[in-house]
Protein backbone atom coordinates (compact mmCIF):
# COMPACT_ATOMS: atom_id res chain seq x y z
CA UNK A 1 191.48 98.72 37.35
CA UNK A 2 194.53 96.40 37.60
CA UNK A 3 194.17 93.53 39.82
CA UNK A 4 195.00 94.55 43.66
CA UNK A 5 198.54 93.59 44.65
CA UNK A 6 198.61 91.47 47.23
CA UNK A 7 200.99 93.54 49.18
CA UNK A 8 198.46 96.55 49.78
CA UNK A 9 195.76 94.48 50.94
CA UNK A 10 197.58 91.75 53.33
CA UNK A 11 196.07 91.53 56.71
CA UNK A 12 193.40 94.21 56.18
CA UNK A 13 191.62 95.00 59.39
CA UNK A 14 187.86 93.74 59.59
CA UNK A 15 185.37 96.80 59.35
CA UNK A 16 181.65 96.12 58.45
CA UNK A 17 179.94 98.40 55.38
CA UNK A 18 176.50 99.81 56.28
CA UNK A 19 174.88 101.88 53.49
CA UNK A 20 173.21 101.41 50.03
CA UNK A 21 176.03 103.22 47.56
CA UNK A 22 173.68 104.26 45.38
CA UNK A 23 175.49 106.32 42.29
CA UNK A 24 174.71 109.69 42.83
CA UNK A 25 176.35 111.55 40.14
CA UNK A 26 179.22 110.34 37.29
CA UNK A 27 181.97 112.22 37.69
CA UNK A 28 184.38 109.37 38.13
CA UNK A 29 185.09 110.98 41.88
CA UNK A 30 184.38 109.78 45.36
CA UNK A 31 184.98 111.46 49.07
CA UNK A 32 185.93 110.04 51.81
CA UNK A 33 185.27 111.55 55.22
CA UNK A 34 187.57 110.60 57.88
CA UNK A 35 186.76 111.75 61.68
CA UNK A 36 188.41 113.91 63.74
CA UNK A 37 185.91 114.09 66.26
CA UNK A 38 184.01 116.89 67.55
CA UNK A 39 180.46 117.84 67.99
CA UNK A 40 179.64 118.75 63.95
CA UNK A 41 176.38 118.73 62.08
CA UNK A 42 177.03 115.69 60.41
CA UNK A 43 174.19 116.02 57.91
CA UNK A 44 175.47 119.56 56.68
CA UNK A 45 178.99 118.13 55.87
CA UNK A 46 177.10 114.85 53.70
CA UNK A 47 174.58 118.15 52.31
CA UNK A 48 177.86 120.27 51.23
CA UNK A 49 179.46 116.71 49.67
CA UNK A 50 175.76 115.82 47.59
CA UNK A 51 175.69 119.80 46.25
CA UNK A 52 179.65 118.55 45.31
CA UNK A 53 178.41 116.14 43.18
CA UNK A 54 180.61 113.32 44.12
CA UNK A 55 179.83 109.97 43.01
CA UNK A 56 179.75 108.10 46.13
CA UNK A 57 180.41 109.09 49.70
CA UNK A 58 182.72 106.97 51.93
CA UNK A 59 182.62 107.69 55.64
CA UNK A 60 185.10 106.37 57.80
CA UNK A 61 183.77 105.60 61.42
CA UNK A 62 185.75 104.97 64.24
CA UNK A 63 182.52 104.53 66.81
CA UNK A 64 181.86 107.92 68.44
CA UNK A 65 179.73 109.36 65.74
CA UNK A 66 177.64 105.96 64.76
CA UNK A 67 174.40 106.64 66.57
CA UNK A 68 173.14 108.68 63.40
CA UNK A 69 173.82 106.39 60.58
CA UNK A 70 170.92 104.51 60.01
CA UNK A 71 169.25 108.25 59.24
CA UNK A 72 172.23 109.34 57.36
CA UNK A 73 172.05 106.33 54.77
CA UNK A 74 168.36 106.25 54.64
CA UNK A 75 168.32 110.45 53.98
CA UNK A 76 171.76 110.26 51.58
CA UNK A 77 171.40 106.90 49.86
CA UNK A 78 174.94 107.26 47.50
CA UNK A 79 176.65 106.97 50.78
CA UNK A 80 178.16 104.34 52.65
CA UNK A 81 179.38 103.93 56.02
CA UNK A 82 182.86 101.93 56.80
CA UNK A 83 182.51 100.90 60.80
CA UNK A 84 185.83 100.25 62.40
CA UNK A 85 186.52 97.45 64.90
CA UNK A 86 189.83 98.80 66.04
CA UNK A 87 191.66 101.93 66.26
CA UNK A 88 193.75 102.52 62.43
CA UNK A 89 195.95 105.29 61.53
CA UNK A 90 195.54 107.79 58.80
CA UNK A 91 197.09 105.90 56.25
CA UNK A 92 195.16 102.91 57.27
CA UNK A 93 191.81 104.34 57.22
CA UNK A 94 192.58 105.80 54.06
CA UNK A 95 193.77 102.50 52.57
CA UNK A 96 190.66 100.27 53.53
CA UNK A 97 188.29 103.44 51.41
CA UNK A 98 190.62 102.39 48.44
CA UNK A 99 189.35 98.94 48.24
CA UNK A 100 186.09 100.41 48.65
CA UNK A 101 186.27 103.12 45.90
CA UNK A 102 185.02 102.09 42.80
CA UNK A 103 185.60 105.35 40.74
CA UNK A 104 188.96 106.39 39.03
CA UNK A 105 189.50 109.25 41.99
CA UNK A 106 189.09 109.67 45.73
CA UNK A 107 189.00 112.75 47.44
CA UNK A 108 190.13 112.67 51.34
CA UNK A 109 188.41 115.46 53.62
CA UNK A 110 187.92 115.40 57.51
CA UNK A 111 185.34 116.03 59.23
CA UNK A 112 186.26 119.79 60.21
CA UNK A 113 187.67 120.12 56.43
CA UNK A 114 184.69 121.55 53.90
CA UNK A 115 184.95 121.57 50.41
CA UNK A 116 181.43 123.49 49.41
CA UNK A 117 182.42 124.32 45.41
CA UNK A 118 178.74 123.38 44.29
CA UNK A 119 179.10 120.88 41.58
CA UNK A 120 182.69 120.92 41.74
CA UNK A 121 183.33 117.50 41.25
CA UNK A 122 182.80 117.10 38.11
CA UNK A 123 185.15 119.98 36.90
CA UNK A 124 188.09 118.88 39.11
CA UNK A 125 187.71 115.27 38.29
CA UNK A 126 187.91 116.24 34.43
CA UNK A 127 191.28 118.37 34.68
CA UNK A 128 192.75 115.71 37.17
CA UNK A 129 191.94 112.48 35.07
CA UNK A 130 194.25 114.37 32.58
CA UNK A 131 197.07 115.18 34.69
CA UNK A 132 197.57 111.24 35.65
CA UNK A 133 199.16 112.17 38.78
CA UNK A 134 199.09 109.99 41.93
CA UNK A 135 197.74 112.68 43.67
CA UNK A 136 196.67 116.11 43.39
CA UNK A 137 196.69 118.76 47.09
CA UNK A 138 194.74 121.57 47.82
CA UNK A 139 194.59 124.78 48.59
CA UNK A 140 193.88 125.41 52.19
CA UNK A 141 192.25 128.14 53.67
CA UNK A 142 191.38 128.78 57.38
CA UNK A 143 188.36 130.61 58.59
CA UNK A 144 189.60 133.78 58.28
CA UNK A 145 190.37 132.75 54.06
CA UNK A 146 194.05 133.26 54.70
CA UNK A 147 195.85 130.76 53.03
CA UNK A 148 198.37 128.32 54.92
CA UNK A 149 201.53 127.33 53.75
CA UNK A 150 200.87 123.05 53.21
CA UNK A 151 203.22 122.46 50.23
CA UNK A 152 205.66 120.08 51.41
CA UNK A 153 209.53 120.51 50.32
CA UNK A 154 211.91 118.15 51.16
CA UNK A 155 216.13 119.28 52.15
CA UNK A 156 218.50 116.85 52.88
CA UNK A 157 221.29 118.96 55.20
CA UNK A 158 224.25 117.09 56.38
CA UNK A 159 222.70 113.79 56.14
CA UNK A 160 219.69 115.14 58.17
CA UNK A 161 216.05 115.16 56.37
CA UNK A 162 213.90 118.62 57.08
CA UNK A 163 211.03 119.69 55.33
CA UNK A 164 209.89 123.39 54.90
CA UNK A 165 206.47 123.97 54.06
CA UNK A 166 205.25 126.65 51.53
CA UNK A 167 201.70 128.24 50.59
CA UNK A 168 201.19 127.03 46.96
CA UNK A 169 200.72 130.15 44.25
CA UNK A 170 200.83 128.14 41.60
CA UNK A 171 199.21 125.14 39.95
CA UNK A 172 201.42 121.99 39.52
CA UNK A 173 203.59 123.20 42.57
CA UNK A 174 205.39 119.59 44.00
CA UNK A 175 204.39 118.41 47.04
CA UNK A 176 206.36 115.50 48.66
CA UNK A 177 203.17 114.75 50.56
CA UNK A 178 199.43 115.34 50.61
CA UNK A 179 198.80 117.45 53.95
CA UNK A 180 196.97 116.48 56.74
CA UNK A 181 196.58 113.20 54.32
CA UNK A 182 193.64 115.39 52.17
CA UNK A 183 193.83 115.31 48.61
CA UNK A 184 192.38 113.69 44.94
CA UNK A 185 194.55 110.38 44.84
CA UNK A 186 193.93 108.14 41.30
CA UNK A 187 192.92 104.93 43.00
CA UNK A 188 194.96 102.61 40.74
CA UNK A 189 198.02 104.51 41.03
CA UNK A 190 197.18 104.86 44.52
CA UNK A 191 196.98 100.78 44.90
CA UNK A 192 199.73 99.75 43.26
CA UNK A 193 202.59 101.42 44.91
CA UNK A 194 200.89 100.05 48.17
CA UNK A 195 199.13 103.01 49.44
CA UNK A 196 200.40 103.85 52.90
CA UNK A 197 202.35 101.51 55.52
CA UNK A 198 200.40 99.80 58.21
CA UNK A 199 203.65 99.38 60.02
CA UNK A 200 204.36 103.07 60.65
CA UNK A 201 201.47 104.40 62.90
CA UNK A 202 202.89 108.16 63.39
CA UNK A 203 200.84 110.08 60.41
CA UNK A 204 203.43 112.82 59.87
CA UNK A 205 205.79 110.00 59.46
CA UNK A 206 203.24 107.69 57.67
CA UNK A 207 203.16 110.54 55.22
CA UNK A 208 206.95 111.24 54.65
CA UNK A 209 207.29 107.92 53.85
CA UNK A 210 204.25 107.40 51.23
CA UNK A 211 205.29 110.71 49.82
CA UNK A 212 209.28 109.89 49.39
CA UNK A 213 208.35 106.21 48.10
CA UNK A 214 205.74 108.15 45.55
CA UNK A 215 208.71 110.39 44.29
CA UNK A 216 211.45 107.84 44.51
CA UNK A 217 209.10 105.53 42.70
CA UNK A 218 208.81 107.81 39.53
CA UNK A 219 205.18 109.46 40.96
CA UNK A 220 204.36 112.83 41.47
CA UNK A 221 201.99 114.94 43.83
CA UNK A 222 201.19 118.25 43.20
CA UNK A 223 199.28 121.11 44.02
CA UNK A 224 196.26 122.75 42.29
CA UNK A 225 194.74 125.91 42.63
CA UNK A 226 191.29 124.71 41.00
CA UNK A 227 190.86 122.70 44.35
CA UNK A 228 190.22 124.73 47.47
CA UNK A 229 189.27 123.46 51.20
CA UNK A 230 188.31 125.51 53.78
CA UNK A 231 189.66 124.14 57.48
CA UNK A 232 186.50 125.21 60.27
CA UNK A 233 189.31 125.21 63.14
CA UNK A 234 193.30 125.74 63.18
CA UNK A 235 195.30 122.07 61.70
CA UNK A 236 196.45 120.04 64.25
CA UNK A 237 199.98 120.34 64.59
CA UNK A 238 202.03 117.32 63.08
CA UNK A 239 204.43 115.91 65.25
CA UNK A 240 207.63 115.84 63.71
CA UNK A 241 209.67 114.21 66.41
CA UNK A 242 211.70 111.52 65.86
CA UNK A 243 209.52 108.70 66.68
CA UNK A 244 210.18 105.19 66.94
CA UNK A 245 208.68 104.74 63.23
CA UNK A 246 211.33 107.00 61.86
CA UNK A 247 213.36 104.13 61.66
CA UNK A 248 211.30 101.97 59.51
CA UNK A 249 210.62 105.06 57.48
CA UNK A 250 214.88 105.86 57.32
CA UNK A 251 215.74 101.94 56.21
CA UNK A 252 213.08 102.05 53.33
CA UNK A 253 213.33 105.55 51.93
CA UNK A 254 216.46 107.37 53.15
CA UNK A 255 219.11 104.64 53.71
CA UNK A 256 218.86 102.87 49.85
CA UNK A 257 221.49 103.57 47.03
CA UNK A 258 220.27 103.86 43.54
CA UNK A 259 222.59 102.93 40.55
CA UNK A 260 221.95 102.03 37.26
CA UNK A 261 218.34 100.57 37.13
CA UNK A 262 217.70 99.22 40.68
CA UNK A 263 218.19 100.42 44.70
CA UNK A 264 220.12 98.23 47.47
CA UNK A 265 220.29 98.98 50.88
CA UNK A 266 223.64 98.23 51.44
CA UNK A 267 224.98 96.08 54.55
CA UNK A 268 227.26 98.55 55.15
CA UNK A 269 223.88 100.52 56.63
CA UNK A 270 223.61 98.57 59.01
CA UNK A 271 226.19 99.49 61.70
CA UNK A 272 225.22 103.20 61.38
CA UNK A 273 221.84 102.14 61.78
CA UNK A 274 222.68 100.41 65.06
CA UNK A 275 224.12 102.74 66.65
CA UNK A 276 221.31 105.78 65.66
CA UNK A 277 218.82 103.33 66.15
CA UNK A 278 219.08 102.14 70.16
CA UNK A 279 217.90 99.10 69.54
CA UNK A 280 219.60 96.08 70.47
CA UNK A 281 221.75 94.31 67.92
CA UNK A 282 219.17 91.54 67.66
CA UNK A 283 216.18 93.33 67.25
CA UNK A 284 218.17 95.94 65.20
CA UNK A 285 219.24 93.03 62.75
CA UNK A 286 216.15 91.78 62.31
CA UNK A 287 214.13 95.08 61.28
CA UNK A 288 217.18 95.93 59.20
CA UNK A 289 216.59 92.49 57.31
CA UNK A 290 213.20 92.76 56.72
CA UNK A 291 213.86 96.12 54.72
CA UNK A 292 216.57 95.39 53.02
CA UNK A 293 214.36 92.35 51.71
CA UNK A 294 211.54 94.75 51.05
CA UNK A 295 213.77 97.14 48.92
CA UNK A 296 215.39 94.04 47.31
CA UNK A 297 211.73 93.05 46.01
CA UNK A 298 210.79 95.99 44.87
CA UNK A 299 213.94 97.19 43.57
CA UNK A 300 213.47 97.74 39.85
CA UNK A 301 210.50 100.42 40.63
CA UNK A 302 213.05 102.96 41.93
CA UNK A 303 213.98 105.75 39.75
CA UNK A 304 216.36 107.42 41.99
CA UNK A 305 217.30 107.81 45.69
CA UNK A 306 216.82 110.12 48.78
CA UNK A 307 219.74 112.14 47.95
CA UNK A 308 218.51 112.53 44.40
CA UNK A 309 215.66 113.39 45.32
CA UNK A 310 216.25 116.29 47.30
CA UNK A 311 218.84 117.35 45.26
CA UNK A 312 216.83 117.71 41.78
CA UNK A 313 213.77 118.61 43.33
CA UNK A 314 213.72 122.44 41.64
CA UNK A 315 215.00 120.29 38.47
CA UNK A 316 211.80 117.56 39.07
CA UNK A 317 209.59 119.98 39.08
């Protein structure tokens, strides 16, 4: 794996490992369970991801479930346990399991999310290692084995972003984001377009933006019908409203021009910006800055803009 870029792991928050991480299979796939809370049978869920035959567990714990993990890593020794000092987001919880991975692929379930396809693993990690994809969403099913319509398609309308979600029906359908944050990501790929911003703390918009920078970065995430999850409840609802973080995710992904072989974001942004934004012309100044110096490093790894985007999407895929 390429050396970690010091702009994905800056100010990572302190969390303590518990756990041997004993290799349990070699598949070149780990899971990571993150915590939605809930009263579940914890050692069913690690029972389901052994029969999986996933390389290594990695369970994300924010506190409320820890009294059982000295028996869970005794009783399920490829497993480790990542203990949380502070409340992260999503994307933050998922970034810390990426420094922790140590096989090609990660797969990202929740607590109430099972995936139960005895030794399916192996066979997913085998066709996904030969996609090279950044990321690869499932199929999701709800109790009832209906499934729901998770595949992500971006529209840009009169200057205003929606997205309009679809069921997938069939493989290598686009996604612009991996739903509810569950999916197979390739670690390295993963890693070095930064994994998900810190700085946005709304997951729906935490999302939109990793899944815009994946596409506008020349990355793709699609669908597969060989990988199925099965949700116990109803998916919580994403909050789409236009939270504070939508500006941060606007200036990065929505507001840069691409031409030729590199993206600005222009100054001339910036009074539109200020007036959307209802921030004061200080404050709105400064954040406006601090993009426009963020897309100025990392210019030369766009491969088109928002508009682009949306606009050759059919064509992209």
């Amino acid at each position: 794996m390429n050396t970690i870029p010091s702009t994905f792991n800056r100010d990572l928050p302190a969390y303590t490992v518990i756990g041997k991480g004993e290799r349990g299979a070699n598949t070149g796939m780990s899971a990571v369970l993150l915590s939605r809370g809930g009263r579940y049978l914890r050692r069913s869920i690690f029972q389901d991801l052994e029969k999986a035959g996933f390389d290594y567990v990695l369970s994300i714990e924010t506190g409320k479930e820890s009294y059982d993990i000295e028996e869970l890593s005794l009783r399920y020794p490829f497993a480790q346990f990542l203990i949380l000092r502070e409340n992260l987001s999503l994307g933050e919880q998922i970034n810390i399991a990426a420094m922790e991975v140590r096989t090609p692929l990660f797969f990202v379930l929740w607590n109430d999310v099972r995936f139960t396809q005895s030794g399916g693993a192996e066979r997913i990690a085998e066709r996904i290692l030969q996609y090279d994809q950044l990321c690869t969403v499932p199929v999701v099913q709800n109790t009832h084995f209906e499934t729901l319509p998770t595949l992500i398609v971006p529209a840009l309308y009169r200057g205003f972003l929606k997205t309009i979600p679809f069921v997938p029906v069939k493989e290598g359908a686009l996604s612009l984001y991996p739903f509810d944050g569950v999916g197979v990501y390739h670690t390295e790929k993963f890693i070095n377009i930064t994994g998900y911003d810190p700085d946005i703390k709304s997951s729906y918009w935490q999302l939109m933006d990793f899944g815009f920078r994946a596409y506008l970065w020349g990355e793709k995430i699609k669908a597969s019908q060989l990988v199925k999850v099965l949700y116990d409840g109803e998916p919580v609802p994403q909050d789409t409203s236009m939270h504070p973080d939508y500006r941060r995710f606007y200036l990065k992904n929505i507001a840069p021009v691409f031409h030729g072989d590199s993206t600005l974001l222009p100054y001339r942004r910036f009074i539109s910006y200020l007036f959307k934004s209802g921030e004061g012309f200080r404050t709105a100044w400064h954040n406006f800055r601090r993009v426009r110096d963020w897309v100025e490093v990392n210019k030369y790894r766009f491969r088109m803009d928002a508009r682009q985007l949306a606009e050759l999407w059919e064509e992209t895929e």
